[in-house]
Protein backbone atom coordinates (compact mmCIF):
# COMPACT_ATOMS: atom_id res chain seq x y z
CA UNK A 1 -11.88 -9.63 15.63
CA UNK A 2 -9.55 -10.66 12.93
CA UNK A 3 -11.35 -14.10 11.56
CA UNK A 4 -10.43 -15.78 8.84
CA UNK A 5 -12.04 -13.37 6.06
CA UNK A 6 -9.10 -11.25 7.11
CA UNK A 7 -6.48 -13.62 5.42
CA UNK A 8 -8.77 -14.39 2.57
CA UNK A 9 -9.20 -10.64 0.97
CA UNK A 10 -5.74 -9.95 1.75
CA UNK A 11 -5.33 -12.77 -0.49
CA UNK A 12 -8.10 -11.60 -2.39
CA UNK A 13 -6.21 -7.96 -1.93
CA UNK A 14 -3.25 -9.35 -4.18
CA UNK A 15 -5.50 -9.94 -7.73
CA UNK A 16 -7.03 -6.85 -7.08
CA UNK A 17 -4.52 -4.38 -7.05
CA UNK A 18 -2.47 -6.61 -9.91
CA UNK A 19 -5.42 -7.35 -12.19
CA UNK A 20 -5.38 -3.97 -13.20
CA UNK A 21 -2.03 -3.36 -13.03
CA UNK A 22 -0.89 -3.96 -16.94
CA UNK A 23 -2.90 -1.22 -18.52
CA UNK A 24 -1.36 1.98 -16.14
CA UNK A 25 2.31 0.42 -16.29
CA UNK A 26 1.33 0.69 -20.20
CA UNK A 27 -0.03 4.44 -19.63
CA UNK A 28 3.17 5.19 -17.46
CA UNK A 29 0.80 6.47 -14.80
CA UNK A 30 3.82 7.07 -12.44
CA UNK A 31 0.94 8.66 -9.50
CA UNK A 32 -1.00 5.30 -9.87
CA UNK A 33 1.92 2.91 -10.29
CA UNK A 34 3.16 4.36 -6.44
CA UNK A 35 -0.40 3.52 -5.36
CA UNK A 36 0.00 -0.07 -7.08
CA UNK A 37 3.35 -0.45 -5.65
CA UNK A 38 2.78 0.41 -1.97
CA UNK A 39 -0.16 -1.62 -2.03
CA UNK A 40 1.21 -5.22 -3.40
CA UNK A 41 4.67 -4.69 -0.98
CA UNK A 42 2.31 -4.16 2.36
CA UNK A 43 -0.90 -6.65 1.19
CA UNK A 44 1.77 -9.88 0.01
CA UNK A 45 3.53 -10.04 3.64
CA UNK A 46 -0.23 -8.97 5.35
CA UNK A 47 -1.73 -12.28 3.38
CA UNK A 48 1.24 -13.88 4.13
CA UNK A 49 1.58 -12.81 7.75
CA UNK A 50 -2.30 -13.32 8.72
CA UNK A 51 -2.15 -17.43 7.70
CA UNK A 52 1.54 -17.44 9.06
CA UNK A 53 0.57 -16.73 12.93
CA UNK A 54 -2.93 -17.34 12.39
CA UNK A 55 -3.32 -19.19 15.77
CA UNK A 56 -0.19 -18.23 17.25
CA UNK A 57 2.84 -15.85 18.16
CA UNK A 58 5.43 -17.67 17.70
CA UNK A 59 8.80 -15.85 17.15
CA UNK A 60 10.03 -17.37 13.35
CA UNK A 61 11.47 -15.60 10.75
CA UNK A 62 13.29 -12.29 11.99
CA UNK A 63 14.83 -11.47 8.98
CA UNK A 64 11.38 -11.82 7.13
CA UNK A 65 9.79 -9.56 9.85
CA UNK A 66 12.31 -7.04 9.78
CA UNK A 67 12.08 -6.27 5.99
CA UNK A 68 8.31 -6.53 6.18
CA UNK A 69 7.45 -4.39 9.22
CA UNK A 70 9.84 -1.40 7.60
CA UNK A 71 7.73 -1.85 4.24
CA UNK A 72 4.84 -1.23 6.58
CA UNK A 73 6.41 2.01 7.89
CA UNK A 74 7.10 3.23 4.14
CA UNK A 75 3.67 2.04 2.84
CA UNK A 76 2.01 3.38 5.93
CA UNK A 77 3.23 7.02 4.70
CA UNK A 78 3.77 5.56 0.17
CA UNK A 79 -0.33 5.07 0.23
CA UNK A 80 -1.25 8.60 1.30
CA UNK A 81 1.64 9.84 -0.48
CA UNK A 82 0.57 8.37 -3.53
CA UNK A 83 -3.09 9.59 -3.17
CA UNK A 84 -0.83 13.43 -3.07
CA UNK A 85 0.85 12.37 -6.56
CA UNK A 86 -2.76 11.83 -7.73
CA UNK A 87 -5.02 14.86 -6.50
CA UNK A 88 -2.17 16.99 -7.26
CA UNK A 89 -2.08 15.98 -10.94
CA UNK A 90 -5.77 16.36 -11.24
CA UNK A 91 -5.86 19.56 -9.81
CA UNK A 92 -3.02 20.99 -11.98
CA UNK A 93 -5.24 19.67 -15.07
CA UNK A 94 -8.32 20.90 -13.91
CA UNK A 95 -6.86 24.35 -13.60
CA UNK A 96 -5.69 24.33 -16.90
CA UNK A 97 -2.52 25.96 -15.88
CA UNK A 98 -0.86 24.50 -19.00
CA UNK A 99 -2.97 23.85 -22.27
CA UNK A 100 0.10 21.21 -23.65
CA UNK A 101 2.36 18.95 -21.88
CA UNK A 102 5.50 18.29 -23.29
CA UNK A 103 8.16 15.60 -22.98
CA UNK A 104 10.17 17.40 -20.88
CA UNK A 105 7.57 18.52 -18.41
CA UNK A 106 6.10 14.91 -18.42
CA UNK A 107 9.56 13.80 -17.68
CA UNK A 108 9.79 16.39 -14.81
CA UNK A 109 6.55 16.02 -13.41
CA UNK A 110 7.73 12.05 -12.94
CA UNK A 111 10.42 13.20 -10.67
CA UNK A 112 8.25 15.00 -8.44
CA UNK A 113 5.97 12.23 -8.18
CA UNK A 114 8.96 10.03 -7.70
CA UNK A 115 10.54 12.28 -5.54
CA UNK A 116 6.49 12.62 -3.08
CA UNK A 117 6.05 8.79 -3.73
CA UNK A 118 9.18 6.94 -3.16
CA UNK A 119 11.38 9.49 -1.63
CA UNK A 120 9.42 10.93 1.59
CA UNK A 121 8.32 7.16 2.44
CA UNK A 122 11.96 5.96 2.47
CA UNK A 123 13.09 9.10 4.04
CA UNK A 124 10.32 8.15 7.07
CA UNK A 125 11.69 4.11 7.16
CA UNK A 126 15.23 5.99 7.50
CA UNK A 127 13.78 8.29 10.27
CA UNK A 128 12.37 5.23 12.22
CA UNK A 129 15.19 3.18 13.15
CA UNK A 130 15.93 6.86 15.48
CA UNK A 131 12.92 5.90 17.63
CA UNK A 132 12.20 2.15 17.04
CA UNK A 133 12.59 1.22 20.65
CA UNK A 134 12.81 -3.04 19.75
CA UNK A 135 12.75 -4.98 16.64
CA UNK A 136 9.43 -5.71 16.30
CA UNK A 137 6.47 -7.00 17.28
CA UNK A 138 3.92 -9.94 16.79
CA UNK A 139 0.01 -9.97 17.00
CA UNK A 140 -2.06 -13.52 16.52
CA UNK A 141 -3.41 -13.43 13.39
CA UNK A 142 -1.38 -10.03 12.18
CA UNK A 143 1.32 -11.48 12.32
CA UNK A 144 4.89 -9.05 12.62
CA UNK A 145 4.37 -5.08 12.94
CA UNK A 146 7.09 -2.21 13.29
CA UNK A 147 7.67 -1.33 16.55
CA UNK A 148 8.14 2.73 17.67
CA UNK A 149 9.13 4.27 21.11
CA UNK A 150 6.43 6.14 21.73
CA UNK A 151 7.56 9.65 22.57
CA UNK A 152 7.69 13.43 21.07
CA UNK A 153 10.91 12.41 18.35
CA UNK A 154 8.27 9.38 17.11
CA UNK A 155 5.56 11.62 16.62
CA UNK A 156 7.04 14.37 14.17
CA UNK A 157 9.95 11.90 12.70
CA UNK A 158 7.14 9.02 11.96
CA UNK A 159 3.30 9.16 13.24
CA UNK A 160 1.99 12.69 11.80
CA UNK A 161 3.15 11.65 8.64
CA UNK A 162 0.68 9.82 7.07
CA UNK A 163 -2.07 12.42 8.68
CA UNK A 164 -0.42 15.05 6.84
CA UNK A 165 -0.24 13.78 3.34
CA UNK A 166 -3.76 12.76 3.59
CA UNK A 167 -5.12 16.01 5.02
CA UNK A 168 -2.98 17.53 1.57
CA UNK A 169 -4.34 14.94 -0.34
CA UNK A 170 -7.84 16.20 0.49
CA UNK A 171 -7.08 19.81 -0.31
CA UNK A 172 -5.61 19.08 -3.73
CA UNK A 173 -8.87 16.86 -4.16
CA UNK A 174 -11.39 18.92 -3.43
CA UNK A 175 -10.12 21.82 -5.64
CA UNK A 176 -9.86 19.16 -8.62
CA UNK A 177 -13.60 18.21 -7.74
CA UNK A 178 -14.12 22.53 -7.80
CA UNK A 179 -12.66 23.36 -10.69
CA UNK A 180 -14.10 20.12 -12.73
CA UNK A 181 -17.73 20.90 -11.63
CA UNK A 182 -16.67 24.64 -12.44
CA UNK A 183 -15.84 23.72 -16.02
CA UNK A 184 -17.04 20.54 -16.71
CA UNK A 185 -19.05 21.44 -19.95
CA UNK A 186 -15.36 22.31 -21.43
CA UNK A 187 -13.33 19.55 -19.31
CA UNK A 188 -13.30 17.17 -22.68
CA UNK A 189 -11.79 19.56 -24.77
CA UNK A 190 -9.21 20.86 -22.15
CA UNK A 191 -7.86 17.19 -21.51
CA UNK A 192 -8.05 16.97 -25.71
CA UNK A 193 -5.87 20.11 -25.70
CA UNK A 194 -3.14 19.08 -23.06
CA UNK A 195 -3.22 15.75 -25.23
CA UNK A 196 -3.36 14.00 -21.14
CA UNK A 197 -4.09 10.26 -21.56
CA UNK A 198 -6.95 10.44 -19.43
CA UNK A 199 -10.34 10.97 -20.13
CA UNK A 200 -13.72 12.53 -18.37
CA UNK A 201 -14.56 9.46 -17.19
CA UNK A 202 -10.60 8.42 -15.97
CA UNK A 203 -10.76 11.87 -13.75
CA UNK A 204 -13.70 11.33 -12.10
CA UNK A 205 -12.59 7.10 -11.02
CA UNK A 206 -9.00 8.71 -10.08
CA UNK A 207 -11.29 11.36 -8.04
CA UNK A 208 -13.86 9.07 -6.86
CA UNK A 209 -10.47 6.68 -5.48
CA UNK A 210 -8.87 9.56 -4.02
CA UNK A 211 -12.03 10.27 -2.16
CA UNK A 212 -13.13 7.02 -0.91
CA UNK A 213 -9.44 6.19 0.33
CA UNK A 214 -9.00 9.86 2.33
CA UNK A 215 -12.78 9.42 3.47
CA UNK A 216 -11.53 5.96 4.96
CA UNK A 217 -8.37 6.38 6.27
CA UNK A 218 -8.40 9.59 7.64
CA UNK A 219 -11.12 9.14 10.30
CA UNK A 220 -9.40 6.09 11.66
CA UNK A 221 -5.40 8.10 11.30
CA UNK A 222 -6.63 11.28 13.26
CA UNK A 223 -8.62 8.71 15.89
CA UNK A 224 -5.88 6.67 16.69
CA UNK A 225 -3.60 9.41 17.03
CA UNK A 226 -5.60 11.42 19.60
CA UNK A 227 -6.91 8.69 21.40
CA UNK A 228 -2.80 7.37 21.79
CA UNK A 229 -1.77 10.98 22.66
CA UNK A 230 -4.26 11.40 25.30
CA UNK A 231 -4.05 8.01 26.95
CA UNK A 232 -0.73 6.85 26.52
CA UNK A 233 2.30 9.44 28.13
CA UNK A 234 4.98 10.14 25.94
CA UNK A 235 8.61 9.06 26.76
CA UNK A 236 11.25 11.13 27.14
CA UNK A 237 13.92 10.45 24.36
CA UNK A 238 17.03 10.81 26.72
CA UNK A 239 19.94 9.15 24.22
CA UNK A 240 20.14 6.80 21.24
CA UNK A 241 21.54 4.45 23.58
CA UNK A 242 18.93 4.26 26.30
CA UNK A 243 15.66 3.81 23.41
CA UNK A 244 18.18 1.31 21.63
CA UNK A 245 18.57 -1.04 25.18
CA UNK A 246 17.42 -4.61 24.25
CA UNK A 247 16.83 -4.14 20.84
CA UNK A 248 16.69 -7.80 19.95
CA UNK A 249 13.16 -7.75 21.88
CA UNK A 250 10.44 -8.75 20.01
CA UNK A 251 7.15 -8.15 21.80
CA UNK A 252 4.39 -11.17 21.50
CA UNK A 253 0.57 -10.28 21.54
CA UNK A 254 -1.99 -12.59 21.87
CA UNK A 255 -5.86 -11.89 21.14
CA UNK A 256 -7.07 -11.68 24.57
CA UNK A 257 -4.03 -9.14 25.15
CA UNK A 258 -5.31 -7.20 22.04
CA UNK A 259 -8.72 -6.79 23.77
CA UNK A 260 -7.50 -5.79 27.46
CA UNK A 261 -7.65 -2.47 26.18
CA UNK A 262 -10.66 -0.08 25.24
CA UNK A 263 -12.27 -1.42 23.10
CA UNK A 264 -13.06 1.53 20.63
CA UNK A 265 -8.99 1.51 20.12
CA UNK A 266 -9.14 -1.94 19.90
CA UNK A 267 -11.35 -1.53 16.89
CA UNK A 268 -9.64 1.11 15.21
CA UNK A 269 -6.24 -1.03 14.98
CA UNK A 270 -8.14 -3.77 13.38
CA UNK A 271 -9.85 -1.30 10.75
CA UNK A 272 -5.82 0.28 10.14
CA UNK A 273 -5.02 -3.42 9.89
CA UNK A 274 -7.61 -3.76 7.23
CA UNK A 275 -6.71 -1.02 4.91
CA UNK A 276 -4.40 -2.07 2.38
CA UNK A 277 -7.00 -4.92 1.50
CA UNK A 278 -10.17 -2.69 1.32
CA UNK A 279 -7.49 -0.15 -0.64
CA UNK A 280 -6.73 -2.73 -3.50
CA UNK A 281 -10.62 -3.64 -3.27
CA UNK A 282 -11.43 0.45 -3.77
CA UNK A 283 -8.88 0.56 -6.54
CA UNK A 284 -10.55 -2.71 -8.81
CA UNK A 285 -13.41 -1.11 -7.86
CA UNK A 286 -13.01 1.50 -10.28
CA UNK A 287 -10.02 0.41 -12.60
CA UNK A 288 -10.70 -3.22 -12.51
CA UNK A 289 -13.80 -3.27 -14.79
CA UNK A 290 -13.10 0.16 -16.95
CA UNK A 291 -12.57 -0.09 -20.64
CA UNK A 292 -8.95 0.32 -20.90
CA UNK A 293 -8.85 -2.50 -18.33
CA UNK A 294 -11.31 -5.27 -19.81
CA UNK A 295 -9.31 -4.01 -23.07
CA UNK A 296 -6.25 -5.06 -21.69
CA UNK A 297 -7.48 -8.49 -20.11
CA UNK A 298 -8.84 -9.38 -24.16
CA UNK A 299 -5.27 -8.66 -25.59
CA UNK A 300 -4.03 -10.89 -22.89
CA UNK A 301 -6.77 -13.90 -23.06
CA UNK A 302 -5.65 -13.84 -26.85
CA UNK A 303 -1.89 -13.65 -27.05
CA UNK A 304 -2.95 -16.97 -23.99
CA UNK A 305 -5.33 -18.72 -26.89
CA UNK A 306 -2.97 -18.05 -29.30
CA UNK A 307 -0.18 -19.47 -27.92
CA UNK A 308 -2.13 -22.51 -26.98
CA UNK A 309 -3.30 -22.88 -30.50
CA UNK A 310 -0.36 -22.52 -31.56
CA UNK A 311 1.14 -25.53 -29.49
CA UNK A 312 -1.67 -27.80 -30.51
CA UNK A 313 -0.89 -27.10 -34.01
CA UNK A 314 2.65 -28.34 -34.32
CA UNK A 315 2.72 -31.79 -35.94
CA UNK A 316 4.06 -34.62 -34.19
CA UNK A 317 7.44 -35.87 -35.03
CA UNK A 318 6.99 -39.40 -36.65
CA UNK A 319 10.33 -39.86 -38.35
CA UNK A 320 11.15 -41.97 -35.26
CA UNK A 321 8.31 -43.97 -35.04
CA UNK A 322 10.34 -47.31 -34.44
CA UNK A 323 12.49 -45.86 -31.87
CA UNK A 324 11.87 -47.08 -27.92
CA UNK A 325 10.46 -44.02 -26.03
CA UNK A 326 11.87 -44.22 -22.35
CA UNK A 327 9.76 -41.66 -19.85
CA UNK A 328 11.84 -40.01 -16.87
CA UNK A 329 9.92 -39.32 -14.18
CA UNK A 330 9.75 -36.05 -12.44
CA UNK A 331 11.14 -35.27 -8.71
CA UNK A 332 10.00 -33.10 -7.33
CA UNK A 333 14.22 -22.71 14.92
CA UNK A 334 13.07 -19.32 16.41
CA UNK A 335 15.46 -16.79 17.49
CA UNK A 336 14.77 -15.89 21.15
CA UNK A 337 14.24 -12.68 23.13
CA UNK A 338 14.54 -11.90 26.36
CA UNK A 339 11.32 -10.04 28.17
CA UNK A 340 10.63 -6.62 29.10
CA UNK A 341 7.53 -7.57 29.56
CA UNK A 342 5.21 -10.52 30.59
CA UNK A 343 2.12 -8.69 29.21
CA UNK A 344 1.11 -6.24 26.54
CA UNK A 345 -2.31 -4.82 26.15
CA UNK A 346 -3.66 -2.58 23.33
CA UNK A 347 -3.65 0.61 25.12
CA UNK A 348 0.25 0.05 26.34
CA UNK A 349 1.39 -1.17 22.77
CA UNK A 350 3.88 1.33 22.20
CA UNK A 351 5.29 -1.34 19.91
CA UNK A 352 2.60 -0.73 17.73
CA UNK A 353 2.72 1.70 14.89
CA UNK A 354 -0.36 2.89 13.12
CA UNK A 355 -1.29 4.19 10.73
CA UNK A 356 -2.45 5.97 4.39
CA UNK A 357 4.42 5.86 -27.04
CA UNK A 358 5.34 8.55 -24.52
CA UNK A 359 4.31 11.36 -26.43
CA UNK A 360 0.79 9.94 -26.18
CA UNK A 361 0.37 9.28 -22.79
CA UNK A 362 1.05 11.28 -19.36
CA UNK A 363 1.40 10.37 -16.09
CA UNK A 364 -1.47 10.52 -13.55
């Protein structure tokens, strides 16, 4: 289940994804900045979350957990919206649709991305207040999750979602993988030509972390989603008022309630509850140690040394020496809920929602 290896590479989660970080917000990678960004907001408040109510489920912090579980809604669908941003720029560049890429279509290409990365993820948190049947919910050791009414609204306003991006996501991705095997003899010169800021070997990491991320999540997305649809019967979404009854609820769920239910569900929530740590691990993976990257960890490891040196260089002040030196030193309840109900197992957990120089450079 979730021990404690689970808090530390979330932790672990948070240098990964940021290590890296510097050299693309450099590049003005806007595809890989929206992967960046949906990763740190979800993995911070997972660390947080999974030391938190590590041994409990104790109701603390509402305000926290409502923020946090609607980040998880948006990163749920920002991740797999992302990977879209990505695959689709690689495929546009491997079909060589355009041989140069201006300022303008840079610029324009930005607001797509924006408009895929930021704006159908906050469009889906909008959508889920319509069918989030209680505030939220807590799991031992999870910590606070979004809650959703599970019925027909929930399913085409919030759950196929992230399925869908992903299942574009692959498309785009496997015709970038075509078309680069097609013409990879040329590929150098054609990203030379568009004057792209990334390289052979860029491509194939962006294609190689498209790849591993869709090969992951999707598996565990589609077989959550059909076992939930067979076993659990939709509610019908009579009024606003009637899914909105209670809404102060928040659900509690201990470990042994996690496990009441089968247990091959049971292990696909905890692998969905794993994914935006094994996604920052996938992306260091491949951007953490590349040359642009170790480039950018010198230039920072010597502006550090220099500024050190610098420090240790000033000379001491000893116009004053007779003057008394005097040293200062240095000083450094739970909002309740009434029950709907006394139990919740993982097969009834409706509550649960599961999940995926500018003229130099261009946006990937």
């Amino acid at each position: 289940m979730f021990s404690p290896a689970y808090a530390v590479f979330n932790f672990l989660g948070i240098f990964f994804v940021l290590l890296p970080a510097g050299w693309h917000w450099t590049a003005r990678n806007t595809a890989t900045l929206l992967f960046i960004f949906w990763c740190v907001v979800n993995v911070v408040p997972t660390a947080i979350n999974s030391v938190v109510w590590y041994n409990r489920v104790d109701i603390k912090a509402p305000v926290y957990c409502d923020i946090v579980t609607k980040l998880r809604v948006g990163g749920d669908v920002g991740v797999p919206a992302a990977l879209l941003c990505i695959t689709r720029q690689l495929e546009a560049i491997a079909a060589a649709r355009q041989a140069y890429f201006s300022a303008k279509d840079r610029q324009r290409r930005r607001m797509v991305d924006l408009a895929i990365g930021l704006g159908i993820p906050t469009l889906v948190m909008i959508l889920h207040t319509v069918v989030q049947g209680h505030r939220y919910d807590i799991i031992e050791r999870v910590g606070c999750i979004p809650s959703v009414y599970w019925s027909l609204p929930a399913v085409f306003l919030v759950i196929i979602w992230p399925v869908v991006l992903l299942l574009a996501a692959a498309i785009y991705g496997g015709l970038a993988l075509r078309l680069f095997v097609a013409r990879r003899y040329q590929f150098a010169r054609l990203l030379e030509s568009s004057q792209s800021a990334i390289s052979t070997s860029r491509f194939i990491r962006l294609i190689a972390l498209a790849a591993l991320q869709i090969a992951y999540t999707v598996p565990i997305a589609l077989c959550l989603r059909i076992i939930q649809l067979v076993t659990i019967p939709l509610n019908a979404y009579h009024n606003w008022d009637e899914v909105h009854y209670g809404f102060n609820y928040v659900g509690t769920i201990t470990l042994e309630q996690f496990e009441l239910g089968p247990r091959s569900y049971a292990r696909l929530q905890e692998l969905n509850y794993w994914s935006y740590a094994i996604s920052c691990a996938i992306f260091f993976l491949f951007f953490g140690m590349g040359e642009e990257s170790v480039a950018s960890y010198r230039r920072w490891g010597s502006k550090v040394m220099g500024v050190r040196g610098n420090r240790s260089s000033v000379p001491k002040d000893t116009s004053s020496r007779g003057a008394t030196q005097i040293s200062l030193p240095a000083y450094p309840r739970s909002e309740p809920s009434f029950l709907k109900d006394d139990k919740l197992g993982a097969a009834t957990m409706d509550g649960v929602f599961i999940t995926v120089q500018e003229e130099n450079f261009t946006s990937v």
